[in-house]
Protein backbone atom coordinates (compact mmCIF):
# COMPACT_ATOMS: atom_id res chain seq x y z
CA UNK A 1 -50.00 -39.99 61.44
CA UNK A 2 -50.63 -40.64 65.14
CA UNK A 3 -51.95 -37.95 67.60
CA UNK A 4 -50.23 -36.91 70.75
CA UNK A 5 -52.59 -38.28 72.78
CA UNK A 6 -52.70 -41.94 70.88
CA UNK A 7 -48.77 -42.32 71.14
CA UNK A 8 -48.86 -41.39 75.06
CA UNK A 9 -51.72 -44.20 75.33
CA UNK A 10 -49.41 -46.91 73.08
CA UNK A 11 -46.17 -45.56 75.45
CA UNK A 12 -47.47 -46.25 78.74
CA UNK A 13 -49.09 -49.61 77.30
CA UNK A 14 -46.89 -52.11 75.60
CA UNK A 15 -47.94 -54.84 73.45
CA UNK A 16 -48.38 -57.77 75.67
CA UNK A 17 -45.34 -59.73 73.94
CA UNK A 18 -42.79 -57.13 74.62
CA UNK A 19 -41.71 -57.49 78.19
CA UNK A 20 -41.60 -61.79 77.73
CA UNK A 21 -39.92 -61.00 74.47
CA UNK A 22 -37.05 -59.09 75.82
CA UNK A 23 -36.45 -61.19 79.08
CA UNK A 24 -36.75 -64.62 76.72
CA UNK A 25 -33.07 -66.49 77.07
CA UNK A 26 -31.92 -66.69 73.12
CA UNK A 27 -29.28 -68.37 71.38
CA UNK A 28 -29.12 -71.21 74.15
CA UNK A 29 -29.99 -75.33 72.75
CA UNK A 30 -33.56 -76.23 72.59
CA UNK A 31 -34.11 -78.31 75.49
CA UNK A 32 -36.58 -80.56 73.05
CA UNK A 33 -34.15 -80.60 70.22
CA UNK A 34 -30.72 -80.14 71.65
CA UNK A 35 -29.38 -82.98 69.94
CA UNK A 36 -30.29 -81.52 66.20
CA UNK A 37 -28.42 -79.39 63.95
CA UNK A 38 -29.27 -75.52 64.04
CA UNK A 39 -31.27 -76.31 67.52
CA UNK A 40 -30.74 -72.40 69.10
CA UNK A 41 -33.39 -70.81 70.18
CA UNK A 42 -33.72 -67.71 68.22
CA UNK A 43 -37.74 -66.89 67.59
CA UNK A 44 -39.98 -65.91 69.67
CA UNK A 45 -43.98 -66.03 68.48
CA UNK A 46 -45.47 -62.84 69.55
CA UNK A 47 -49.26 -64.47 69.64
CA UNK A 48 -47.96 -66.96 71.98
CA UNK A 49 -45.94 -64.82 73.93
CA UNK A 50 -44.13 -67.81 76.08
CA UNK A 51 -40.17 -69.01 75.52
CA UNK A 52 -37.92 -68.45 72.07
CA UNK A 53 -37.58 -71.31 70.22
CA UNK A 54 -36.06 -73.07 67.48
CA UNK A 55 -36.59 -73.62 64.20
CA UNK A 56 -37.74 -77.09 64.63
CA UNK A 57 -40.21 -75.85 67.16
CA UNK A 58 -41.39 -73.71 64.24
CA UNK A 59 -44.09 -75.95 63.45
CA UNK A 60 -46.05 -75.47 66.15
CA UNK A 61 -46.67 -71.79 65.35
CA UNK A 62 -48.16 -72.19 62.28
CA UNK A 63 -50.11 -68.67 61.05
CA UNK A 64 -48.50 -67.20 64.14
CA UNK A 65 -46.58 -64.11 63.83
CA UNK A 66 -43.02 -64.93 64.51
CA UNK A 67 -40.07 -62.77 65.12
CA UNK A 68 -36.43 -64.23 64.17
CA UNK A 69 -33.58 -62.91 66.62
CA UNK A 70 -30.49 -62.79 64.91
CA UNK A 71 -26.67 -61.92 66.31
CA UNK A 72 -24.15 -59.66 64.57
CA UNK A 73 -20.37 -60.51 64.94
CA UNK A 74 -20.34 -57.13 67.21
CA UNK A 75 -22.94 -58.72 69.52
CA UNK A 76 -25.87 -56.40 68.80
CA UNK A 77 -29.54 -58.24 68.09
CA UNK A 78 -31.48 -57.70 65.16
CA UNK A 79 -35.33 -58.74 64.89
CA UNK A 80 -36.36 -59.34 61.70
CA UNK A 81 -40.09 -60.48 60.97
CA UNK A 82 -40.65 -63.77 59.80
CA UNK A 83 -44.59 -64.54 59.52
CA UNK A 84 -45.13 -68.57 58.73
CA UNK A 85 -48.19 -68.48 56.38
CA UNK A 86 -47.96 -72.78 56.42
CA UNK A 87 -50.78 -75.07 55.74
């Protein structure tokens, strides 16, 4: 269980990821593989901490720990965990 005083610390100080990870554009084409199938960007790697991506761009997160976005019909976002353990 955490302590007061550990949950005040881990409120004022958000993982580094969060703020890029919220203000990331999703669900737009990749601009590197627009022309592909399934080419929305809807992950974001949290180590990197840059622009969601696609699944093609998957690849270059390898052993990263990657969140998949995914859209309900009502509009709402889920995140779901997806970590790439890939050779």
């Amino acid at each position: 269980m955490m302590m007061r005083a550990e949950e005040d610390n881990y409120n004022l100080n958000p993982p580094p990821w969060l703020i890029p990870m919220l203000r990331a554009n999703y669900f737009i084409p990749c601009s590197i593989h627009a022309a592909s199938n399934k080419s929305e960007c809807n992950m974001f790697c949290l180590d990197c901490s840059s622009e969601a991506f696609c699944s093609y761009c998957l690849l270059n997160h390898r052993n990263h720990r990657v969140l998949q976005v995914l859209s309900s019909t009502s509009n709402h976002f889920f995140l779901s965990y997806q970590f790439t353990q890939q050779s």
